[in-house]
C-alpha atoms as a PDB file:
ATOM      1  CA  UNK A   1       4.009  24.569  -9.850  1.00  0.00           C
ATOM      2  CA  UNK A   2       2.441  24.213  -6.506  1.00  0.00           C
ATOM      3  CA  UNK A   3       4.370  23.646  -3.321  1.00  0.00           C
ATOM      4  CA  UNK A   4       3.936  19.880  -2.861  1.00  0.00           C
ATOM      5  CA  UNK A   5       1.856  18.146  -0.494  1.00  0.00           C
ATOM      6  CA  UNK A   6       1.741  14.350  -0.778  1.00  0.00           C
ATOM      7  CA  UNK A   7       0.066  11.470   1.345  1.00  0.00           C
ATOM      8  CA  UNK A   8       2.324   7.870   0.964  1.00  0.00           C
ATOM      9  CA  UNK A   9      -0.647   5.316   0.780  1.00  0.00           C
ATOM     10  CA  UNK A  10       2.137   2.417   1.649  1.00  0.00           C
ATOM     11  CA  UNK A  11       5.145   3.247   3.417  1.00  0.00           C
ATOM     12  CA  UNK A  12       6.645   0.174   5.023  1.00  0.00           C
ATOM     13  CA  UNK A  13       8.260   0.395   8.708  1.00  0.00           C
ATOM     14  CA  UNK A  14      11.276   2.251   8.328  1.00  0.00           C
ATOM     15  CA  UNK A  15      12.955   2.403  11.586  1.00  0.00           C
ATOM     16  CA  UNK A  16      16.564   1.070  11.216  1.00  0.00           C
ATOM     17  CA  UNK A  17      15.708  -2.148  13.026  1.00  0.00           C
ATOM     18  CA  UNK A  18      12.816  -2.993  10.708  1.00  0.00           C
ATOM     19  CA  UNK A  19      15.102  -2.218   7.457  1.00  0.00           C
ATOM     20  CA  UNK A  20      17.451  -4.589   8.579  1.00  0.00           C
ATOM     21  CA  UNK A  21      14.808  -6.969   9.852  1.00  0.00           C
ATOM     22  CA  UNK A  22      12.526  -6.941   6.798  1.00  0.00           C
ATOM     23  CA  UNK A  23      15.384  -5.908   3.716  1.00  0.00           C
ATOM     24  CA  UNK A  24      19.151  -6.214   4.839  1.00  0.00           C
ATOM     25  CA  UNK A  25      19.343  -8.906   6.737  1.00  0.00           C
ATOM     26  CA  UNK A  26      16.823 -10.873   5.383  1.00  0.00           C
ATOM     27  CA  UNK A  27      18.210 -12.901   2.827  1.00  0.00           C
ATOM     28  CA  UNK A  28      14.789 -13.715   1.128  1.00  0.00           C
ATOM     29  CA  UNK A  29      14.332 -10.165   0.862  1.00  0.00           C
ATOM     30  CA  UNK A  30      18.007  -8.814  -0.051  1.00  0.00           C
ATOM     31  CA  UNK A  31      18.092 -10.919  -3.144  1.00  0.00           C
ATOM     32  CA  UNK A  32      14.977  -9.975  -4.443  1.00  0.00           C
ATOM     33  CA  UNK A  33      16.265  -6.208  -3.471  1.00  0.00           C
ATOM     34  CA  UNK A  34      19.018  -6.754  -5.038  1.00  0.00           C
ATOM     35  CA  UNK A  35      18.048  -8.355  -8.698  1.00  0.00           C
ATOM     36  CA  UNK A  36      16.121  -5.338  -9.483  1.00  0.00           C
ATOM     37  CA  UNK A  37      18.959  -3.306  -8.409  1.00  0.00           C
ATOM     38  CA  UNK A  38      17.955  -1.103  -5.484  1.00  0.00           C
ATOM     39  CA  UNK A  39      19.468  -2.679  -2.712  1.00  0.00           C
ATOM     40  CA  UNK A  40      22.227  -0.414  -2.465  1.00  0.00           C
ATOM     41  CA  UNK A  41      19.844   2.341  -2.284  1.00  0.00           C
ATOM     42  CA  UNK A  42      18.627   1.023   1.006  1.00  0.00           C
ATOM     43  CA  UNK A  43      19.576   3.610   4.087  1.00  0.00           C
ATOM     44  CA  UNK A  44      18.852   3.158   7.682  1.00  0.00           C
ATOM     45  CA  UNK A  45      17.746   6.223   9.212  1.00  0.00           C
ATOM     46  CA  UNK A  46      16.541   7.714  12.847  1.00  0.00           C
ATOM     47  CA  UNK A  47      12.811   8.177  12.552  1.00  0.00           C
ATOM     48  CA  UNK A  48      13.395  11.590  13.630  1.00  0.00           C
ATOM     49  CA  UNK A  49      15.781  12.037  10.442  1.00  0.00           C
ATOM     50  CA  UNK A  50      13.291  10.087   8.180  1.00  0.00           C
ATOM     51  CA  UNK A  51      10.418  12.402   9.294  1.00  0.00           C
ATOM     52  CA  UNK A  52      12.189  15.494   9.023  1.00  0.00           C
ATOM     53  CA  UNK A  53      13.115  14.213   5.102  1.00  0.00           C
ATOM     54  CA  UNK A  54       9.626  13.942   4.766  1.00  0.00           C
ATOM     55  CA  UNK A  55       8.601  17.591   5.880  1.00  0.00           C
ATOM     56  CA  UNK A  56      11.646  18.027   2.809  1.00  0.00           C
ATOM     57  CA  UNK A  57       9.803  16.512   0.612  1.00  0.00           C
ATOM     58  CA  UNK A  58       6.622  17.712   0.894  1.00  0.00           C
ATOM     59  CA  UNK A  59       4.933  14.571   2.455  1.00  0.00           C
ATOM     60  CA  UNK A  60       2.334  15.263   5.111  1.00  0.00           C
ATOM     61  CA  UNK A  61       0.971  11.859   6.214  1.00  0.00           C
ATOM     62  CA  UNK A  62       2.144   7.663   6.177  1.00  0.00           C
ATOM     63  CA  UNK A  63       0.123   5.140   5.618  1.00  0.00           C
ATOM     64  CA  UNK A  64       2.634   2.562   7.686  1.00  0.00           C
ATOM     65  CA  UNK A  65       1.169  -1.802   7.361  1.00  0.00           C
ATOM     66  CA  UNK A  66       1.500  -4.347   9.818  1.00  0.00           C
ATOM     67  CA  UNK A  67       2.725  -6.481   7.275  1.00  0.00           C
ATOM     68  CA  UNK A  68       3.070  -9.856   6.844  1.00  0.00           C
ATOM     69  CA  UNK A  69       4.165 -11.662   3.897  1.00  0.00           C
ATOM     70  CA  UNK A  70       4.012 -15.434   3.916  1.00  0.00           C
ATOM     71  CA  UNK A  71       6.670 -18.002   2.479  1.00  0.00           C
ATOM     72  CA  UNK A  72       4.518 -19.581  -0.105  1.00  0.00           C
ATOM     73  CA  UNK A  73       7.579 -22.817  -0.387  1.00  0.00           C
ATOM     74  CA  UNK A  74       8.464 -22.630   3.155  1.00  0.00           C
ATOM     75  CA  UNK A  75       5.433 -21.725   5.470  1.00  0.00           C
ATOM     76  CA  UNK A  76       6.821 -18.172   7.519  1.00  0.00           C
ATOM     77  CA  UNK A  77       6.952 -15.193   7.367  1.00  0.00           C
ATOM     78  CA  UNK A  78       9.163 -13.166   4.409  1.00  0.00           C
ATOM     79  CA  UNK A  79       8.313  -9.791   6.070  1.00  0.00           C
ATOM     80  CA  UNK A  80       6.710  -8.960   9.054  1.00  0.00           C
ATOM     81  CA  UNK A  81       6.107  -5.887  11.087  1.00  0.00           C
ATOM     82  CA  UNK A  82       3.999  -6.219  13.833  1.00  0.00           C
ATOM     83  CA  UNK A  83       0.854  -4.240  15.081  1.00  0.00           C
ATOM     84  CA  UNK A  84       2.913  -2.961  18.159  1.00  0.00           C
ATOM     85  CA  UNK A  85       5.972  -1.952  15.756  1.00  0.00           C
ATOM     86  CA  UNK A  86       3.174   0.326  14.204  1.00  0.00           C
ATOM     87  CA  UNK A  87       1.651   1.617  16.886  1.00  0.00           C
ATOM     88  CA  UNK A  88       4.797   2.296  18.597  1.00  0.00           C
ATOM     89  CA  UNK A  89       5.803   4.121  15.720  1.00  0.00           C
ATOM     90  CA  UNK A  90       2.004   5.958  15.655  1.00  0.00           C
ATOM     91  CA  UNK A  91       2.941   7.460  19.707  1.00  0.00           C
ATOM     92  CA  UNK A  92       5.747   9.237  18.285  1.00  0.00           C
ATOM     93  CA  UNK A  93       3.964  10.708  15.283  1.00  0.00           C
ATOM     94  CA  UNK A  94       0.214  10.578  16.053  1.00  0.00           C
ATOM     95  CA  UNK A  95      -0.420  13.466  13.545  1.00  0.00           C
ATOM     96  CA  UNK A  96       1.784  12.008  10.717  1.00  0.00           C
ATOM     97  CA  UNK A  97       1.701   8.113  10.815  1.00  0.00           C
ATOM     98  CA  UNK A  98      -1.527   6.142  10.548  1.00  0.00           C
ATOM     99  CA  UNK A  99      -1.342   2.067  10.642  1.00  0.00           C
ATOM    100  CA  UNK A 100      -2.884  -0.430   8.003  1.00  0.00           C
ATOM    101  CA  UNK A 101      -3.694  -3.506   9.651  1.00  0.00           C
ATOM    102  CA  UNK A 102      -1.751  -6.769   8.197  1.00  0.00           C
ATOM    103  CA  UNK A 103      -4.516  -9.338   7.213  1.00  0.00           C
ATOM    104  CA  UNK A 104      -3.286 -13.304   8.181  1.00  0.00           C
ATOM    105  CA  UNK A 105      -6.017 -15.381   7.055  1.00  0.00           C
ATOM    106  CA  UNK A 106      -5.081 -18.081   9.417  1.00  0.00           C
ATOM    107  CA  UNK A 107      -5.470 -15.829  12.113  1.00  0.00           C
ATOM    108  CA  UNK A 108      -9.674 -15.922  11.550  1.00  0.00           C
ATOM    109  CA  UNK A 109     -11.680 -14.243  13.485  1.00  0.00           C
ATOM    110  CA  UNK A 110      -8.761 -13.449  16.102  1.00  0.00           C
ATOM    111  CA  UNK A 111      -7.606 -11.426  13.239  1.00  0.00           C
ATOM    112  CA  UNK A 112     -11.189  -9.649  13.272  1.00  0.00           C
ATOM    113  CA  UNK A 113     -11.197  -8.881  16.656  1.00  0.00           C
ATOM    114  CA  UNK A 114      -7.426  -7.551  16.116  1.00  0.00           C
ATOM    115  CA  UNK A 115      -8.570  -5.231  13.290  1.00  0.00           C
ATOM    116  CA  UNK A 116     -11.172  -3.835  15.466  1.00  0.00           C
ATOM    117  CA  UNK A 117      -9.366  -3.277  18.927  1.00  0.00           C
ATOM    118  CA  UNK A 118      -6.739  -1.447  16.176  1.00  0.00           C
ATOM    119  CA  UNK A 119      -8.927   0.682  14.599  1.00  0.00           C
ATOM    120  CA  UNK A 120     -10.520   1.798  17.670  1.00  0.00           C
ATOM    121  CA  UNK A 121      -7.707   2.075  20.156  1.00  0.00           C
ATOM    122  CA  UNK A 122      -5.113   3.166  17.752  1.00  0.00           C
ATOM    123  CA  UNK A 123      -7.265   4.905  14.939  1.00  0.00           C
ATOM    124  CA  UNK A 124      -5.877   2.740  12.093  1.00  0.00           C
ATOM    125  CA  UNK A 125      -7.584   3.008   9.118  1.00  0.00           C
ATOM    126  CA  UNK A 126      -7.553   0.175   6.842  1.00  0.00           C
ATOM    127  CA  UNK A 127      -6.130  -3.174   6.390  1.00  0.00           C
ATOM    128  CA  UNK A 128      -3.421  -4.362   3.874  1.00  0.00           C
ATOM    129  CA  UNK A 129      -3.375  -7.496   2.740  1.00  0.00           C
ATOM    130  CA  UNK A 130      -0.946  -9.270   0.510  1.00  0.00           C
ATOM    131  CA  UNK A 131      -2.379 -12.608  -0.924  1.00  0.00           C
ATOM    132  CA  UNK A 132       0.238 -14.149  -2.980  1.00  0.00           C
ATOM    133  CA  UNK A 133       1.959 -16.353  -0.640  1.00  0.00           C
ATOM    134  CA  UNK A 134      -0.977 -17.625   1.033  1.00  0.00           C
ATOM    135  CA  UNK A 135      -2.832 -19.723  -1.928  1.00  0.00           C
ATOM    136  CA  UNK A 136      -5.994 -17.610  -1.892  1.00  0.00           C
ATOM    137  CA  UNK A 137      -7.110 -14.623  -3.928  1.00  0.00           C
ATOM    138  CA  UNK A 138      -8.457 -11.891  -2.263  1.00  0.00           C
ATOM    139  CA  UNK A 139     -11.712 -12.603  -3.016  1.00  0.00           C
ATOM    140  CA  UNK A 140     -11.532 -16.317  -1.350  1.00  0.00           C
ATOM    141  CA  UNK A 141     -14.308 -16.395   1.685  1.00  0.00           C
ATOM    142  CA  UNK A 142     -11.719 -16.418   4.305  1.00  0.00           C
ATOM    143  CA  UNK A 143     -11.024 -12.296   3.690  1.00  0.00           C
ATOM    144  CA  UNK A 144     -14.942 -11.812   3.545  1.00  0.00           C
ATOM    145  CA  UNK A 145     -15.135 -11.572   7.452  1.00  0.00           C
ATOM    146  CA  UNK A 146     -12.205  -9.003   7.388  1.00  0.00           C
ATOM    147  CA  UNK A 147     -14.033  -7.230   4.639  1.00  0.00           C
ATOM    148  CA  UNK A 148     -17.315  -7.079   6.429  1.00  0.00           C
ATOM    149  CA  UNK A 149     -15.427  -5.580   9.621  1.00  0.00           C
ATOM    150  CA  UNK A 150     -13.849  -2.865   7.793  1.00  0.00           C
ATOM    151  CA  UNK A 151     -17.491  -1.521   5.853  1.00  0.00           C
ATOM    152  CA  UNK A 152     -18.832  -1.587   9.699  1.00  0.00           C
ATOM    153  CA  UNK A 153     -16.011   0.521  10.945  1.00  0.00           C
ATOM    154  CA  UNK A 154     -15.675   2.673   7.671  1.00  0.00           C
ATOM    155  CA  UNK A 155     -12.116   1.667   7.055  1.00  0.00           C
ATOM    156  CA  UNK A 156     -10.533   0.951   3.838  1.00  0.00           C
ATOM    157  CA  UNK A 157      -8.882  -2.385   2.410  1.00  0.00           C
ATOM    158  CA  UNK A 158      -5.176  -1.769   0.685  1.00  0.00           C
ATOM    159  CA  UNK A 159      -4.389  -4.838  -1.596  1.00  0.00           C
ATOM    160  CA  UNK A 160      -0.903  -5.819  -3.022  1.00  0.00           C
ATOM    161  CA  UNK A 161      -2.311  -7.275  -5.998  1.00  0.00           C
ATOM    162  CA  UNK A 162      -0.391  -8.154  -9.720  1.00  0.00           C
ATOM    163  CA  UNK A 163       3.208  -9.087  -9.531  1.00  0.00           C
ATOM    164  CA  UNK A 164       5.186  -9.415  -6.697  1.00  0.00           C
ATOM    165  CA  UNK A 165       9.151  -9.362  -6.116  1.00  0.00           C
ATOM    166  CA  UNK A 166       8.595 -12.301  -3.945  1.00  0.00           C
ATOM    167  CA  UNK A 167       9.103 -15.934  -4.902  1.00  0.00           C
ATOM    168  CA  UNK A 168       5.145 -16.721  -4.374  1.00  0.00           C
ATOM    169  CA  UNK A 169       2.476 -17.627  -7.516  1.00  0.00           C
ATOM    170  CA  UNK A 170       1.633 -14.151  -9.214  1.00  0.00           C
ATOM    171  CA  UNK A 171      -2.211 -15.114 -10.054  1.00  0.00           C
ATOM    172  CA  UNK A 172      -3.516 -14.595  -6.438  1.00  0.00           C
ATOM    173  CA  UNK A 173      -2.835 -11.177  -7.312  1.00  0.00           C
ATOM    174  CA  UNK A 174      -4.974 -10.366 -10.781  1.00  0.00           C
ATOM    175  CA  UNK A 175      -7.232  -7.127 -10.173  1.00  0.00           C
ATOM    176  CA  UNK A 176     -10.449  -9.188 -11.489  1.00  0.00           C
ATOM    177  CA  UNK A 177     -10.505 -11.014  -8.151  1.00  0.00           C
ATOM    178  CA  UNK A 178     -11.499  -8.066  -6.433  1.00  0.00           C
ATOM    179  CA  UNK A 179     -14.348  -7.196  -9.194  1.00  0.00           C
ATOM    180  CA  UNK A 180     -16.082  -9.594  -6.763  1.00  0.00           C
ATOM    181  CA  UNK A 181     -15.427  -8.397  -3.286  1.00  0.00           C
ATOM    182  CA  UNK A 182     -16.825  -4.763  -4.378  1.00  0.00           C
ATOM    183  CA  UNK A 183     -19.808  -6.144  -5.909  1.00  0.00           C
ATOM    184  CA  UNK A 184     -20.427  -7.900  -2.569  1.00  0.00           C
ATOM    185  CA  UNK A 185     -19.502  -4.680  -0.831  1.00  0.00           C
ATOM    186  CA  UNK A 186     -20.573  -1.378  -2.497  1.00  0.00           C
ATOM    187  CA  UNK A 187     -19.773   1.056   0.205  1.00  0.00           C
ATOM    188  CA  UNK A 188     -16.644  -0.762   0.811  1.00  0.00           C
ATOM    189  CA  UNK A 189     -13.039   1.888   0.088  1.00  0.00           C
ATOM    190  CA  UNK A 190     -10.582  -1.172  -2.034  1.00  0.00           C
ATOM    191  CA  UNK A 191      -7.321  -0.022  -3.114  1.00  0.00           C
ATOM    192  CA  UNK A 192      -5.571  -2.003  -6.234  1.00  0.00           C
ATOM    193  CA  UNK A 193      -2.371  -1.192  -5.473  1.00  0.00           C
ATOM    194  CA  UNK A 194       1.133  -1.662  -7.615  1.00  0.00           C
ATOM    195  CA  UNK A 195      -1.083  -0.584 -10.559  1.00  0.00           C
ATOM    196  CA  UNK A 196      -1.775  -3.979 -11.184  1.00  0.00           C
ATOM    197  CA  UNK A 197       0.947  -5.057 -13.256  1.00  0.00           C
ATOM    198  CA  UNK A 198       1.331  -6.757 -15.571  1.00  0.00           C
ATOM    199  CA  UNK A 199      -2.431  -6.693 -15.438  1.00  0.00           C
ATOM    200  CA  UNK A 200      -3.011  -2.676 -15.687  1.00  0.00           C
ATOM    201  CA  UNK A 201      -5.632  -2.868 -17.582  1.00  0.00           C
ATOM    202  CA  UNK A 202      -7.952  -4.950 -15.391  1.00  0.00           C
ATOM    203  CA  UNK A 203      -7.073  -3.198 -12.789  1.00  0.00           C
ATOM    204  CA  UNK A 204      -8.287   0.641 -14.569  1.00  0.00           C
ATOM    205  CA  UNK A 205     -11.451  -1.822 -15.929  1.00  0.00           C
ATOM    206  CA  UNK A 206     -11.988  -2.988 -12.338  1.00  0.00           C
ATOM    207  CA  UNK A 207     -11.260   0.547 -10.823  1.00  0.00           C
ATOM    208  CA  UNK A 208     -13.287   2.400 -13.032  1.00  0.00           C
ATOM    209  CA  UNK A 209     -16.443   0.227 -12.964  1.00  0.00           C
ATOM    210  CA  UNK A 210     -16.668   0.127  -9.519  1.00  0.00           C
ATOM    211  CA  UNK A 211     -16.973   3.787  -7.714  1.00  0.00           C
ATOM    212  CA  UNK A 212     -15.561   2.344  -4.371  1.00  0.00           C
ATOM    213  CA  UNK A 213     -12.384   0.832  -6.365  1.00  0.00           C
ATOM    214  CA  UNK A 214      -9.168   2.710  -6.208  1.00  0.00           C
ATOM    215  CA  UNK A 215      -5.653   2.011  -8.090  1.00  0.00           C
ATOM    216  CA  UNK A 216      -2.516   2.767  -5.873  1.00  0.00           C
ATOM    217  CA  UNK A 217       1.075   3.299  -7.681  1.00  0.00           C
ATOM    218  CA  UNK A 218       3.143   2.135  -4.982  1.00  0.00           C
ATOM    219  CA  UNK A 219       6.754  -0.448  -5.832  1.00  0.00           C
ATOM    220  CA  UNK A 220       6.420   1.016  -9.347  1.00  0.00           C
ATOM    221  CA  UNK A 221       8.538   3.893 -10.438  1.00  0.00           C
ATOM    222  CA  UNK A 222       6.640   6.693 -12.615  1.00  0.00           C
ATOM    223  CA  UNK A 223       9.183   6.657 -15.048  1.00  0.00           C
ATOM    224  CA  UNK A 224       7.934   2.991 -15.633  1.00  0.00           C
ATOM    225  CA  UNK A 225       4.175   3.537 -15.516  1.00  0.00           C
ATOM    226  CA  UNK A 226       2.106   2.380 -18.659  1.00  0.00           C
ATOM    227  CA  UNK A 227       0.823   4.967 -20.734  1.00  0.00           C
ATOM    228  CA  UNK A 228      -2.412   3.306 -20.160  1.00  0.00           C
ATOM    229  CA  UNK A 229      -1.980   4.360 -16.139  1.00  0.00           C
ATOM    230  CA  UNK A 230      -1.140   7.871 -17.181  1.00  0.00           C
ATOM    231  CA  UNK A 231      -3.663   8.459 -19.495  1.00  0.00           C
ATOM    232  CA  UNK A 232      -6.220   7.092 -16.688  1.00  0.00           C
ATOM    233  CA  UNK A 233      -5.163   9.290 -13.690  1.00  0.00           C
ATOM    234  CA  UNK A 234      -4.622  12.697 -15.941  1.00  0.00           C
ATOM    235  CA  UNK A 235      -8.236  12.213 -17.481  1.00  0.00           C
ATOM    236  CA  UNK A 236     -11.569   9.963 -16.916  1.00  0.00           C
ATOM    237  CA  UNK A 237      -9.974   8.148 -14.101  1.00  0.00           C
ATOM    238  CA  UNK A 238      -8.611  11.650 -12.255  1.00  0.00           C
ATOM    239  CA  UNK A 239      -9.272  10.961  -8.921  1.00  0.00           C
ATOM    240  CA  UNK A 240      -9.156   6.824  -8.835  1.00  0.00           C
ATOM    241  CA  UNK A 241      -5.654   6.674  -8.461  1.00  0.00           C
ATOM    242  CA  UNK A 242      -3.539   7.621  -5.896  1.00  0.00           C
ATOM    243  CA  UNK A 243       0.284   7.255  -4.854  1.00  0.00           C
ATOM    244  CA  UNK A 244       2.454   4.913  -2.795  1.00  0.00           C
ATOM    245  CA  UNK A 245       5.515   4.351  -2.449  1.00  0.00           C
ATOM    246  CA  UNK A 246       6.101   0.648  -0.394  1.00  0.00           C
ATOM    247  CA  UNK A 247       9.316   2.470   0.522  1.00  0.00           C
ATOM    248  CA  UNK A 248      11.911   0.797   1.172  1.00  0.00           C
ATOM    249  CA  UNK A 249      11.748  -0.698  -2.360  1.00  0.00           C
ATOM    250  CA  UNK A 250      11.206   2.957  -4.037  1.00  0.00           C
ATOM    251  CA  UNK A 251      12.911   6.010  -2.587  1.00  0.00           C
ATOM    252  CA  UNK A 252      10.083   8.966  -1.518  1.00  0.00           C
ATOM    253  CA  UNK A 253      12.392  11.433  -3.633  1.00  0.00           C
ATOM    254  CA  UNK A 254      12.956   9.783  -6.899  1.00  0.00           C
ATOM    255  CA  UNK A 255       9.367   9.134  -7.266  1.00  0.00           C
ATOM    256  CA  UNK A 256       8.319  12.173  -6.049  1.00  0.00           C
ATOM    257  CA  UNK A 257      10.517  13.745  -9.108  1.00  0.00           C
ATOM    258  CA  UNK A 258       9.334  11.677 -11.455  1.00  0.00           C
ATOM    259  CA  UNK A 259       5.695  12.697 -10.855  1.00  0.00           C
ATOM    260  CA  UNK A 260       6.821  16.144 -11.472  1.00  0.00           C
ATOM    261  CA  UNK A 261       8.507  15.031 -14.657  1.00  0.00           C
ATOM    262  CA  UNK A 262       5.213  13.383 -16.034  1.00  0.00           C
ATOM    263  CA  UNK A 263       4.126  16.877 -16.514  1.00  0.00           C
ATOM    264  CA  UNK A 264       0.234  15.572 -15.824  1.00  0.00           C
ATOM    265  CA  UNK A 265      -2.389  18.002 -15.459  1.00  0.00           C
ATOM    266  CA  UNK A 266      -2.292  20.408 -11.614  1.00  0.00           C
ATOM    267  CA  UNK A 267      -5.194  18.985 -10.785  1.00  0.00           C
ATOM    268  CA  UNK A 268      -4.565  15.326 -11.595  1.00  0.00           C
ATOM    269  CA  UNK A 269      -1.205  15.735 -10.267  1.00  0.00           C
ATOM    270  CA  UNK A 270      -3.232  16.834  -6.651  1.00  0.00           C
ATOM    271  CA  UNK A 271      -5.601  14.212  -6.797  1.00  0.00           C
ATOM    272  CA  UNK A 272      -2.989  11.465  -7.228  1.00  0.00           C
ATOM    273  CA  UNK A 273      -0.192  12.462  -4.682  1.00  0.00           C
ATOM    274  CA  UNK A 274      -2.847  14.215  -1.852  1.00  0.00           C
ATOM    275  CA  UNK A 275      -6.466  14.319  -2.464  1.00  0.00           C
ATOM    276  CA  UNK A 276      -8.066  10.964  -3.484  1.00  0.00           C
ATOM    277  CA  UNK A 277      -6.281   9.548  -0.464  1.00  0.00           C
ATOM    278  CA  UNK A 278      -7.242  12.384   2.429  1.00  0.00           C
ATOM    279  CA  UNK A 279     -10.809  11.445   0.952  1.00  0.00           C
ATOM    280  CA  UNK A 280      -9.972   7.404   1.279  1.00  0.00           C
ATOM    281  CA  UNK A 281      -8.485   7.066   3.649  1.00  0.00           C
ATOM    282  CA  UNK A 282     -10.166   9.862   5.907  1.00  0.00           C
ATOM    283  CA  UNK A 283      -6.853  12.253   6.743  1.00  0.00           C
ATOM    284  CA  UNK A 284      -7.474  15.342   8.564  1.00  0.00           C
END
């Protein structure tokens, strides 16, 4: 096999001060952490150390959010890293680390104008958005303006769509919604992300109907993947499907080794951990 070179589509902050911010100390967060039974899998360390595990590993370039997760119950913030949290983090990797911009609705078209001065002082390139604990799908005509900003500046848009850990309704995130948004936007780079589930079929019937509609594995082990996912990214759908992590909830390594365990085609294995997202996502 190959010496491994891997792109992480969603790789959450991970500076000690955002793990305990966003996971450990967060009791919201820690519960939810620890049902599914990976909180004690959570480490804290340097960003020096964490990059250096990285080179380890194989993984060339982050795709780090500005995230922001909303209380659906109690109206704040679950998670939330800030734009200067990623672009401080972007100054001390500027070859490594590249920012997703974290999509408030509320925010209108102060978010816009946030996106852009982002994207064009600080070369992010996309936007993540996580609908669930706002009450609108992603294809509800507040997004549309965000949407419309990233086609102009040839940016992508990185949904968390299907289920969610979180205590927020699940249906804002069923992959149909954004059958929609790329209809509207054709040229537009939209990335399904957390395969979909429990809706991985829409999201392959949305991904591979649209050719600007991508399917990102990230907060789902590979071990765990349908077969229906597998078959998709090792044959017709090679190429539409590319890998994540949303580390801290799934550890680089494991999933890394689990990949490698599917024992998918070379060249599907390429196109899923490094190619379809230096095309996406623009990588140099």
């Amino acid at each position: 096999m190959a010496k491994r070179k891997a792109i992480d589509i969603l790789c959450n902050h991970f500076t000690p001060e955002s793990i305990r911010k966003n996971v450990s100390e967060n009791p919201e967060e820690a519960a939810r952490f620890e049902q599914v039974g990976v909180l004690s899998k959570v480490r804290e360390l340097s960003p020096d150390a964490f990059m250096a595990h990285m080179d380890e590993l194989g993984v060339e370039y982050l795709l780090v959010p500005s995230i922001v997760t909303w209380s659906y119950w109690e109206n704040h913030p679950v998670e939330r890293t800030t734009v200067e949290e990623v672009t401080s983090l972007r100054e001390m990797y500027p070859k490594r680390i590249f920012g997703l911009y974290g999509v408030d609705p509320r925010t209108r078209m102060a978010g816009v104008r946030e996106l852009e001065m982002c994207v064009r002082e600080h070369n992010f390139r996309g936007i993540h958005i996580h609908p669930h604990g706002f009450g609108h799908p992603p294809n509800h005509k507040y997004y549309f303006p965000f949407y419309a900003k990233c086609q102009e500046l040839g940016i992508a848009v990185v949904v968390s769509m299907g289920h969610t850990l979180d205590l927020m309704p699940i249906e804002n995130g069923r992959p149909v919604h954004l059958d929609e948004v790329a209809l509207y936007f054709p040229d537009l780079p939209i990335v399904i992300t957390h395969t979909g589930w429990p809706w991985v079929e829409e999201a392959i019937a949305v991904a591979w109907k649209h050719p600007n509609v991508y399917i990102g594995t990230s907060a789902y082990k590979p071990r765990y993947w349908k077969p229906e996912m597998v078959h998709f990214l090792n044959s017709f759908g090679r190429g539409k499907v590319m890998w994540g992590s949303d580390f801290p909830l799934i550890q680089h390594e494991e999933a890394l080794d689990q990949i490698d365990a599917l024992k998918i085609r070379d060249e599907a294995r390429s196109a899923l951990i490094y190619d379809t997202a230096a095309k996406v996502f623009k990588l140099p």
